[in-house]
C-alpha atoms as a PDB file:
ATOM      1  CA  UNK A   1       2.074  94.898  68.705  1.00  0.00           C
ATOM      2  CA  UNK A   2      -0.542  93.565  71.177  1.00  0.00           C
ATOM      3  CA  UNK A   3      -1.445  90.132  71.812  1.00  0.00           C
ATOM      4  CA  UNK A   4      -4.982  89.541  70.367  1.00  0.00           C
ATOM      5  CA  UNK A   5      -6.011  88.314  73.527  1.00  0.00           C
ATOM      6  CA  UNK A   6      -5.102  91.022  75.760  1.00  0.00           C
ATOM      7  CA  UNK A   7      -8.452  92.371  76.252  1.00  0.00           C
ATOM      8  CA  UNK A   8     -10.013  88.706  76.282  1.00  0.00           C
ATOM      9  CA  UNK A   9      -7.925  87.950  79.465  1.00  0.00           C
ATOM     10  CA  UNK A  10      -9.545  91.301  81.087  1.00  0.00           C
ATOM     11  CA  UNK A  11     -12.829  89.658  80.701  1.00  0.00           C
ATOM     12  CA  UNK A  12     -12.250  86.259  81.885  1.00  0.00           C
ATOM     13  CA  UNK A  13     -10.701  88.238  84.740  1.00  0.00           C
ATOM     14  CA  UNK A  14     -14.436  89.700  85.107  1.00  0.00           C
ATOM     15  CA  UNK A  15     -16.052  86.155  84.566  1.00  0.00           C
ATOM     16  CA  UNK A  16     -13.869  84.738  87.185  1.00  0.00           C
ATOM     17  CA  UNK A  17     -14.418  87.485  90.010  1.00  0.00           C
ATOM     18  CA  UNK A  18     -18.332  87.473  88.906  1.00  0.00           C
ATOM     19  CA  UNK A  19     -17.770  83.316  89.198  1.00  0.00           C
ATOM     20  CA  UNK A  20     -16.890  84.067  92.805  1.00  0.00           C
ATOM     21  CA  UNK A  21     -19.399  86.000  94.270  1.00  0.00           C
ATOM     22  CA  UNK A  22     -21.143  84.575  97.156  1.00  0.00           C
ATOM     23  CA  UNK A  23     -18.641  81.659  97.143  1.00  0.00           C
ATOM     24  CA  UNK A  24     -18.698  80.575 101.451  1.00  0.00           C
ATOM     25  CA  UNK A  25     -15.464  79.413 103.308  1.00  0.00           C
ATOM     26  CA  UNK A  26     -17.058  76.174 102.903  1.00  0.00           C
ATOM     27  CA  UNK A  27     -17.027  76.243  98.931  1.00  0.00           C
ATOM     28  CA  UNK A  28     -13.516  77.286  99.599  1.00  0.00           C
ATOM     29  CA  UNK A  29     -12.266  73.929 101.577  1.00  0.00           C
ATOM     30  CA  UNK A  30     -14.639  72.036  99.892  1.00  0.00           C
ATOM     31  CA  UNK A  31     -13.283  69.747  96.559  1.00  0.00           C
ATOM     32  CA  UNK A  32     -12.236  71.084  93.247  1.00  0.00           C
ATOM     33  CA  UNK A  33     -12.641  69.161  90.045  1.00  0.00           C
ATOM     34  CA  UNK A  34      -8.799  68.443  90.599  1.00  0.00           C
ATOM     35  CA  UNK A  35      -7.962  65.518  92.800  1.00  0.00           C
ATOM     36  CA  UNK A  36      -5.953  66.818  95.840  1.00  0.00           C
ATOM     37  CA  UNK A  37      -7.406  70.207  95.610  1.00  0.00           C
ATOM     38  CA  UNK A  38      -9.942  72.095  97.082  1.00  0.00           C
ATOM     39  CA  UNK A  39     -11.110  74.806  95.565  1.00  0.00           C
ATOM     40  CA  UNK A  40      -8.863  77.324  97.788  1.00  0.00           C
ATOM     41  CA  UNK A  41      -5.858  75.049  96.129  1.00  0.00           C
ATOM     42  CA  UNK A  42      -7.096  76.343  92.778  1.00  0.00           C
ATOM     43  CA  UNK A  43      -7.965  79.691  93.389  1.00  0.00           C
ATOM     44  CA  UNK A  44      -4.373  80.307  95.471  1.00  0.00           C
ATOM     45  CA  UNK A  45      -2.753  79.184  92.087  1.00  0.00           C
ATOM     46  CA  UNK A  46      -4.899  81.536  89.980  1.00  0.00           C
ATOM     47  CA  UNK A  47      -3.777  84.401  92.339  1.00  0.00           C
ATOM     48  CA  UNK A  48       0.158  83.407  92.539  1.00  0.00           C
ATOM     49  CA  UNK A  49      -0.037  82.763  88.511  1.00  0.00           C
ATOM     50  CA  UNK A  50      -1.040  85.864  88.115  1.00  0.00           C
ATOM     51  CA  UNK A  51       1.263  87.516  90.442  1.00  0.00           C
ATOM     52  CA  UNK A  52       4.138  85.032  89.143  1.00  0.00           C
ATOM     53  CA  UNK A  53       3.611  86.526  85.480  1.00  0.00           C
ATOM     54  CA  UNK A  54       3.216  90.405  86.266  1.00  0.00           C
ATOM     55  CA  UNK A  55       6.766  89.574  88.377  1.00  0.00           C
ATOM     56  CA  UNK A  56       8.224  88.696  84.818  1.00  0.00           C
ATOM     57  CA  UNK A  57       6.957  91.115  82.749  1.00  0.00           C
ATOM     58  CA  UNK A  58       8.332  93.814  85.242  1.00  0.00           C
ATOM     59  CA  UNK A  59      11.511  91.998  85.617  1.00  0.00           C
ATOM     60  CA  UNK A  60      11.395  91.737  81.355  1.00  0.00           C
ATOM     61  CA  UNK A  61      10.784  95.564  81.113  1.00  0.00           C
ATOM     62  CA  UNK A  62      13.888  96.296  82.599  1.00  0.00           C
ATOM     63  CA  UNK A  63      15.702  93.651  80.535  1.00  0.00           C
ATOM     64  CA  UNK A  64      15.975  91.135  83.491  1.00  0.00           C
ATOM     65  CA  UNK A  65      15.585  87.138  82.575  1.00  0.00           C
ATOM     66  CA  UNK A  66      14.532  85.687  86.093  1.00  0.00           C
ATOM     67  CA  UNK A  67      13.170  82.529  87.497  1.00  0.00           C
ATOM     68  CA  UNK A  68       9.790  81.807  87.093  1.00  0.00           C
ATOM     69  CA  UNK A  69      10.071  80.873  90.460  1.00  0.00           C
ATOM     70  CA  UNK A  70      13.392  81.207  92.811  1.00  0.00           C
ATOM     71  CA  UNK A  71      13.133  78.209  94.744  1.00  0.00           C
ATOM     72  CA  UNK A  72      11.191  76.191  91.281  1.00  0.00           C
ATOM     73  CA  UNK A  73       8.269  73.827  91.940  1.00  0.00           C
ATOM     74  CA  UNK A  74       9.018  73.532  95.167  1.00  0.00           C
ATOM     75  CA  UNK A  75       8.535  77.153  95.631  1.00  0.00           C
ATOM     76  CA  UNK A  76       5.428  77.211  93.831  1.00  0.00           C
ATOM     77  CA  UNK A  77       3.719  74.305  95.594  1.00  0.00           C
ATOM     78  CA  UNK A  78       4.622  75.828  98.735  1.00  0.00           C
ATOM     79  CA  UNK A  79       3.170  78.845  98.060  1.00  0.00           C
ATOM     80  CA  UNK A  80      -0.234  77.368  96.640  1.00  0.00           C
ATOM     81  CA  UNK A  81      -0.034  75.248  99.913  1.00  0.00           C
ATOM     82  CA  UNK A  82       0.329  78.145 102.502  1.00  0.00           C
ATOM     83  CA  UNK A  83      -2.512  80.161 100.802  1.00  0.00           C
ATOM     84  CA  UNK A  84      -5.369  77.611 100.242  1.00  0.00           C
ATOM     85  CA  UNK A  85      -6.325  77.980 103.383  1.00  0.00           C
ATOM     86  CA  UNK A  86      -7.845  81.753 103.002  1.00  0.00           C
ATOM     87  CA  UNK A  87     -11.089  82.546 103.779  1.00  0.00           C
ATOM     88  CA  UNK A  88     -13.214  83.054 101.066  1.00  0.00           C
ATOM     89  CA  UNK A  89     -13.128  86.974 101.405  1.00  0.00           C
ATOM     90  CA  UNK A  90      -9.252  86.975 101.494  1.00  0.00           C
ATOM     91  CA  UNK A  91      -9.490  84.863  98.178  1.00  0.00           C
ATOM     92  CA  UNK A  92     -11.183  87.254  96.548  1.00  0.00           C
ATOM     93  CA  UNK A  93      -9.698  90.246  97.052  1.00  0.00           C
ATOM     94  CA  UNK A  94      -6.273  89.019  96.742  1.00  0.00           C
ATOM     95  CA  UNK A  95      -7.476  87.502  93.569  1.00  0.00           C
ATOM     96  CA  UNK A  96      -8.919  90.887  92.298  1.00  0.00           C
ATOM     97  CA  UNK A  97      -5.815  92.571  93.315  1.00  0.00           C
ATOM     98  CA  UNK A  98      -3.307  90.309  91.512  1.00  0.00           C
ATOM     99  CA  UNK A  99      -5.284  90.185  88.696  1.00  0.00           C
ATOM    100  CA  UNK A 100      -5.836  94.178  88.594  1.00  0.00           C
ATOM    101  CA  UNK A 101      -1.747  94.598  88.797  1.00  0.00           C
ATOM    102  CA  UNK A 102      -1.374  92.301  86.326  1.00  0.00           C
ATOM    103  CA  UNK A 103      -3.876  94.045  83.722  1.00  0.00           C
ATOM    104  CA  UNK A 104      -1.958  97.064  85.222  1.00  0.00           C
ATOM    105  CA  UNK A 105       1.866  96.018  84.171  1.00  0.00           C
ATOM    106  CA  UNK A 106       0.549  94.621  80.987  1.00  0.00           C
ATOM    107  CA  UNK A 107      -0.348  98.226  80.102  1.00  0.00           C
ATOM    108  CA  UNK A 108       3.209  99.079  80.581  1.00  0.00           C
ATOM    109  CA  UNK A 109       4.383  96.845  78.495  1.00  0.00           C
ATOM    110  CA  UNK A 110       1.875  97.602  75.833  1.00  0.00           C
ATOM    111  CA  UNK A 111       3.239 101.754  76.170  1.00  0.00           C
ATOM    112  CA  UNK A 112       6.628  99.995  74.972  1.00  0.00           C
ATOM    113  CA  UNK A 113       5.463  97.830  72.437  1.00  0.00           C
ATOM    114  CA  UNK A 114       7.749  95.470  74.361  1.00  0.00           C
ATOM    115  CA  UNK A 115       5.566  91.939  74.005  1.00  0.00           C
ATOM    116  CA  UNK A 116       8.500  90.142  72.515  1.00  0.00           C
ATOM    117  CA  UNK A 117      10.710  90.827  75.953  1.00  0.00           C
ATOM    118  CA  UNK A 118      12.029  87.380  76.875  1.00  0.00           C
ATOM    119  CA  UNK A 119      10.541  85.491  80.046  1.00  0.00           C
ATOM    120  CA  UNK A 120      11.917  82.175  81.916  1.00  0.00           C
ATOM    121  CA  UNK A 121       7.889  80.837  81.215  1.00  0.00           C
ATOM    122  CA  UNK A 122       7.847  77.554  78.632  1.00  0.00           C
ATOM    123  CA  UNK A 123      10.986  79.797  77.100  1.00  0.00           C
ATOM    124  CA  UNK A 124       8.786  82.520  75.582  1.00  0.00           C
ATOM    125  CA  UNK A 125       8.111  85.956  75.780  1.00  0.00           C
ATOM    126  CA  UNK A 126       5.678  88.377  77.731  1.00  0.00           C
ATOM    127  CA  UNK A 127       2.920  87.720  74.934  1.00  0.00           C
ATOM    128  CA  UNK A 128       2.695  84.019  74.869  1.00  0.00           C
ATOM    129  CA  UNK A 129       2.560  84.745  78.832  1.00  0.00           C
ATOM    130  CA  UNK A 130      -1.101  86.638  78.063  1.00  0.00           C
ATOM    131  CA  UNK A 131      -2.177  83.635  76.018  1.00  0.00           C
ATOM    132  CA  UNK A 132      -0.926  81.030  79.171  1.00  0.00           C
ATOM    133  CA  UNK A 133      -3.121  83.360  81.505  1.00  0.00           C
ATOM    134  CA  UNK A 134      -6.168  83.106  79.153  1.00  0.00           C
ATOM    135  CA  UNK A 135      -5.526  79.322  79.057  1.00  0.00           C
ATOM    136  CA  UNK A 136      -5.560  79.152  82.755  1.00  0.00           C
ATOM    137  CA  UNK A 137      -8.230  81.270  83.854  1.00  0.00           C
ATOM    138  CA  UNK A 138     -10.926  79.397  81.469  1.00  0.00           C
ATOM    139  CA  UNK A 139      -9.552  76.188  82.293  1.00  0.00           C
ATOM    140  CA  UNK A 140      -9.883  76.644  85.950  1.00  0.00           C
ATOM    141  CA  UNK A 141     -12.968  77.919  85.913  1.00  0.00           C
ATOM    142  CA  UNK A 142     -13.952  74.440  85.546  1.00  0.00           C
ATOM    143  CA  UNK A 143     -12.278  73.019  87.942  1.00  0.00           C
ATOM    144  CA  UNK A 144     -13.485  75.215  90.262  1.00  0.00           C
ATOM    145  CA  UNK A 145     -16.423  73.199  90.292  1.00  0.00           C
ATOM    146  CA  UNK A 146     -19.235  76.311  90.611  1.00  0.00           C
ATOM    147  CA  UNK A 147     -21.329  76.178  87.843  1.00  0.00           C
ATOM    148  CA  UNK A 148     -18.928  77.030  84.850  1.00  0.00           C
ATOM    149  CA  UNK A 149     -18.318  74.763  82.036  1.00  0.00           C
ATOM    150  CA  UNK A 150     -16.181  74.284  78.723  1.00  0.00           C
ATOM    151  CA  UNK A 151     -19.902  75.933  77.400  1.00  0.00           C
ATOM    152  CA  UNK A 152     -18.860  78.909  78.716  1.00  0.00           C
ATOM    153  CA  UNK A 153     -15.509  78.886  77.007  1.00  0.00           C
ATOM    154  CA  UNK A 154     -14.813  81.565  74.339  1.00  0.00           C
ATOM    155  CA  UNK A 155     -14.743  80.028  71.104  1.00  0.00           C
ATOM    156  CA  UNK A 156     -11.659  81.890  70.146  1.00  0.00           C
ATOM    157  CA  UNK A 157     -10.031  80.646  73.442  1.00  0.00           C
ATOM    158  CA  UNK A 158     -11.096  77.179  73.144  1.00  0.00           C
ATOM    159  CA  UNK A 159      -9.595  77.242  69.094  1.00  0.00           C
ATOM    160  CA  UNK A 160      -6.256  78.483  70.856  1.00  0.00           C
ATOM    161  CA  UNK A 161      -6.545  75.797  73.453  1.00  0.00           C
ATOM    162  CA  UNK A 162      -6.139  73.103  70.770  1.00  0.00           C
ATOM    163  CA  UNK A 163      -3.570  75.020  68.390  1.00  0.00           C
ATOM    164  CA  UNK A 164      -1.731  74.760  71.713  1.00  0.00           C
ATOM    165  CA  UNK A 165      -2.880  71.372  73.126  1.00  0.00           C
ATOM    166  CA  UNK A 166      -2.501  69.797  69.860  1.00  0.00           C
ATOM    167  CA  UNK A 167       1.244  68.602  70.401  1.00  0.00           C
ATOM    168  CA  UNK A 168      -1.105  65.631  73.281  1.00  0.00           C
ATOM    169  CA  UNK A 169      -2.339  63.714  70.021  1.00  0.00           C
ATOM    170  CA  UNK A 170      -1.005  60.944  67.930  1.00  0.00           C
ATOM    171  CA  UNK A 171       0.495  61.838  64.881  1.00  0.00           C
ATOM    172  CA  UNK A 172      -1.946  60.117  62.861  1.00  0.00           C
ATOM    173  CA  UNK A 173      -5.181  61.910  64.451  1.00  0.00           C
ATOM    174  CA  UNK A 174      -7.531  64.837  63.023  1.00  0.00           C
ATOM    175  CA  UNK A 175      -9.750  67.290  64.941  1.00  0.00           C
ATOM    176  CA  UNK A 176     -13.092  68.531  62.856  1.00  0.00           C
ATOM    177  CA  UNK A 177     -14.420  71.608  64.740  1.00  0.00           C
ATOM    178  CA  UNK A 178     -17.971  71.571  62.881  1.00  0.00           C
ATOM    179  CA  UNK A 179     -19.147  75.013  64.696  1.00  0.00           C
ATOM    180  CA  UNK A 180     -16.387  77.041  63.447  1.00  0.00           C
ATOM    181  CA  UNK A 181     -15.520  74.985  60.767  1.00  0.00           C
ATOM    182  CA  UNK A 182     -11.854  74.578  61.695  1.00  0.00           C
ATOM    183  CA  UNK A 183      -9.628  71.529  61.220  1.00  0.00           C
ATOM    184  CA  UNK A 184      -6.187  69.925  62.855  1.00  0.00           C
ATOM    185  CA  UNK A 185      -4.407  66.954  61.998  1.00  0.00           C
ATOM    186  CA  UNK A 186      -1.104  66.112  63.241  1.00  0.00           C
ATOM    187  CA  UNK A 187       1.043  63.987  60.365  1.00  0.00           C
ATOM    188  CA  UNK A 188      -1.259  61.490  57.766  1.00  0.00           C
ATOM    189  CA  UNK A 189      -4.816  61.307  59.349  1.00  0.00           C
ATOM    190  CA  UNK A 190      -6.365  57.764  60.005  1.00  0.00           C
ATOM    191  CA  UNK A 191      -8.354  59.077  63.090  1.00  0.00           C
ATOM    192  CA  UNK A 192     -10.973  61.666  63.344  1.00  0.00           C
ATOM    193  CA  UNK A 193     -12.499  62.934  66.644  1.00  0.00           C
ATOM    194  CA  UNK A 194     -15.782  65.690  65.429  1.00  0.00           C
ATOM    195  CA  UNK A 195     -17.042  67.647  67.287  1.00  0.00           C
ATOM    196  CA  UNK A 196     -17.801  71.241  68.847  1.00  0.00           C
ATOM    197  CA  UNK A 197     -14.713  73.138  69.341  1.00  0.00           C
ATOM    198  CA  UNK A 198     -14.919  73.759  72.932  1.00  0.00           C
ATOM    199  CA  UNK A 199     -16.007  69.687  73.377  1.00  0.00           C
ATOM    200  CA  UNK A 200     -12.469  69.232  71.713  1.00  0.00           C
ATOM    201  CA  UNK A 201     -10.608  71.715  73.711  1.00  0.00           C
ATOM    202  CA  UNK A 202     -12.038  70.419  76.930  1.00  0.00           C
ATOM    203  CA  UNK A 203     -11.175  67.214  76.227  1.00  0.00           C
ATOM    204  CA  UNK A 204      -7.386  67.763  74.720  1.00  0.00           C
ATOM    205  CA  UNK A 205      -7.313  69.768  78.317  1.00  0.00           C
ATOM    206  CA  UNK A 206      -8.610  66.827  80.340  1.00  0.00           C
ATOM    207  CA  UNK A 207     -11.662  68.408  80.897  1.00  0.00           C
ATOM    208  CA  UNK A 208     -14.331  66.249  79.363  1.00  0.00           C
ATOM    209  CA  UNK A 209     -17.365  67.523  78.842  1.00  0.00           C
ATOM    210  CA  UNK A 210     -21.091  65.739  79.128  1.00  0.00           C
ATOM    211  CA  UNK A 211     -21.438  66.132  75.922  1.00  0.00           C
ATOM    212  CA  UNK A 212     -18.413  63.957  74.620  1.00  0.00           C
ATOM    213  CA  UNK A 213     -19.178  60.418  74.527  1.00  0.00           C
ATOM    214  CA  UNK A 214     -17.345  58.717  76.716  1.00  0.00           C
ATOM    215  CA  UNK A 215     -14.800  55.843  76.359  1.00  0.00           C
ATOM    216  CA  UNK A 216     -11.956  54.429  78.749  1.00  0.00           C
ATOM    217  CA  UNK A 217      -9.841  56.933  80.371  1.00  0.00           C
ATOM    218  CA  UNK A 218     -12.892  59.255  79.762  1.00  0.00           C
ATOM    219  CA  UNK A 219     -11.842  60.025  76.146  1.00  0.00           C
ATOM    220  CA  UNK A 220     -14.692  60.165  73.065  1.00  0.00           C
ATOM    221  CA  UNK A 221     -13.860  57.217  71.061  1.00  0.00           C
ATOM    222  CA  UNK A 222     -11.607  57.428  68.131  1.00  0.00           C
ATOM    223  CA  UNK A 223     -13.127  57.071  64.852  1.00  0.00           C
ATOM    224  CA  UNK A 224     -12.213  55.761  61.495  1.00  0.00           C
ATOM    225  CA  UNK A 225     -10.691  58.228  59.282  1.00  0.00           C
ATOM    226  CA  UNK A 226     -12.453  59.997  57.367  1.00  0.00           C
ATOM    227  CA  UNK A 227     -15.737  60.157  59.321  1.00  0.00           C
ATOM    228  CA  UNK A 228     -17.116  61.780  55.878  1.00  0.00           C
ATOM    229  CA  UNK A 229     -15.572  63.057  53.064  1.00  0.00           C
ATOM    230  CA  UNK A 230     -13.124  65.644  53.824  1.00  0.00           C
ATOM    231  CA  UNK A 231     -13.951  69.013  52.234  1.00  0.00           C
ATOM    232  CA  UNK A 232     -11.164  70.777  50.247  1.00  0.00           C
ATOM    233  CA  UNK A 233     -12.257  74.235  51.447  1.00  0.00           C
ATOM    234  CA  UNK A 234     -11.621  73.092  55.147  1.00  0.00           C
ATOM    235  CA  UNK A 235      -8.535  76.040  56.259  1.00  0.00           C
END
């Protein structure tokens, strides 16, 4: 069975290559949205996840549980470290060929119906690794710092962002998604945070957008609960 967002993650592929064009090697060194990184910090991640993830779906497909990474963090900082550096033109195309053999050994594992092959990743299995790569793509788009924003987020992606995200709150909190109509609470509500469903993505992600009031530590305030009342036909 595929994962539902198998296709999505070929298209934020496409908005994150179209992101790039005309990026300079001074876009590249210059800052990120995420302190200690410039932007070549971010996109050398975005290439080695991508690489790091087609190396354990290929290792999965022939029933081998490996490392995420062999040498651990330390291996993966490194790595982001040596490769930040690139020139802008050497970001890019490595970044459109990781992402290409990733699509690529995804399509293998689709011929074999083998999504539920176990991977080292969070303990899961090559399909929750297509929803982490959706996650990170979108997310990093933002931090990227060019011009893309949670706005830009699909809404489907940025509902999965706070299924996923949602384990961050208190257990006393709800989320009201008012433009798809969606709700989460976590335990007996007495806290409400409304909004737009990518606002409450972004800022469950740390990525707070404009458009979320903001209070200390950059969150939206934390209203009393309920903030209206609740409607029974709410999923």
């Amino acid at each position: 069975m595929q994962p539902a967002p198998l296709t999505a993650v070929g298209e934020a592929h496409v908005a994150l290559l179209s992101l790039l064009d005309g990026l300079d090697d001074a876009q590249v060194s210059g800052d990120s949205a995420l302190p200690g990184w410039s932007r070549g910090h971010v996109l050398a991640h975005l290439t080695d996840n991508a690489r790091m993830f087609a190396r354990l779906a290929r290792h999965a497909l022939c029933d081998e549980l490996v490392d995420t990474y062999d040498g651990g963090q330390t291996e993966r900082d490194a790595i982001i470290e040596a490769n930040a550096p690139r020139d802008a033109a050497t970001h890019r195309a490595e970044l459109a060929r990781e992402c290409a053999a990733l699509e690529s050994v995804w399509k293998e594992v689709a011929a074999q119906d083998a999504w539920g092959r176990r991977v080292t990743f969070r303990d899961g299995d090559i399909g929750t690794t297509v929803y982490a790569r959706w996650r990170e793509v979108w997310i990093h788009m933002v931090d990227l710092a060019l011009g893309a924003g949670p706005a830009d987020w699909p809404a489907e992606l940025a509902a999965h962002a706070v299924d996923f995200l949602l384990v961050r709150l208190p257990a006393d909190t709800v989320l009201l998604a008012e433009d798809v109509d969606r709700r989460w609470t976590t335990g007996e509500p007495r806290t409400a945070v409304t909004g737009g469903v990518r606002d409450l993505a972004a800022w469950l992600a740390g990525r707070v957008p404009p458009t979320v009031p903001d209070a200390p530590r950059g969150l939206p305030q934390l209203g009393p609960w309920p903030p209206h009342p609740p409607r029974r036909d709410r999923p």
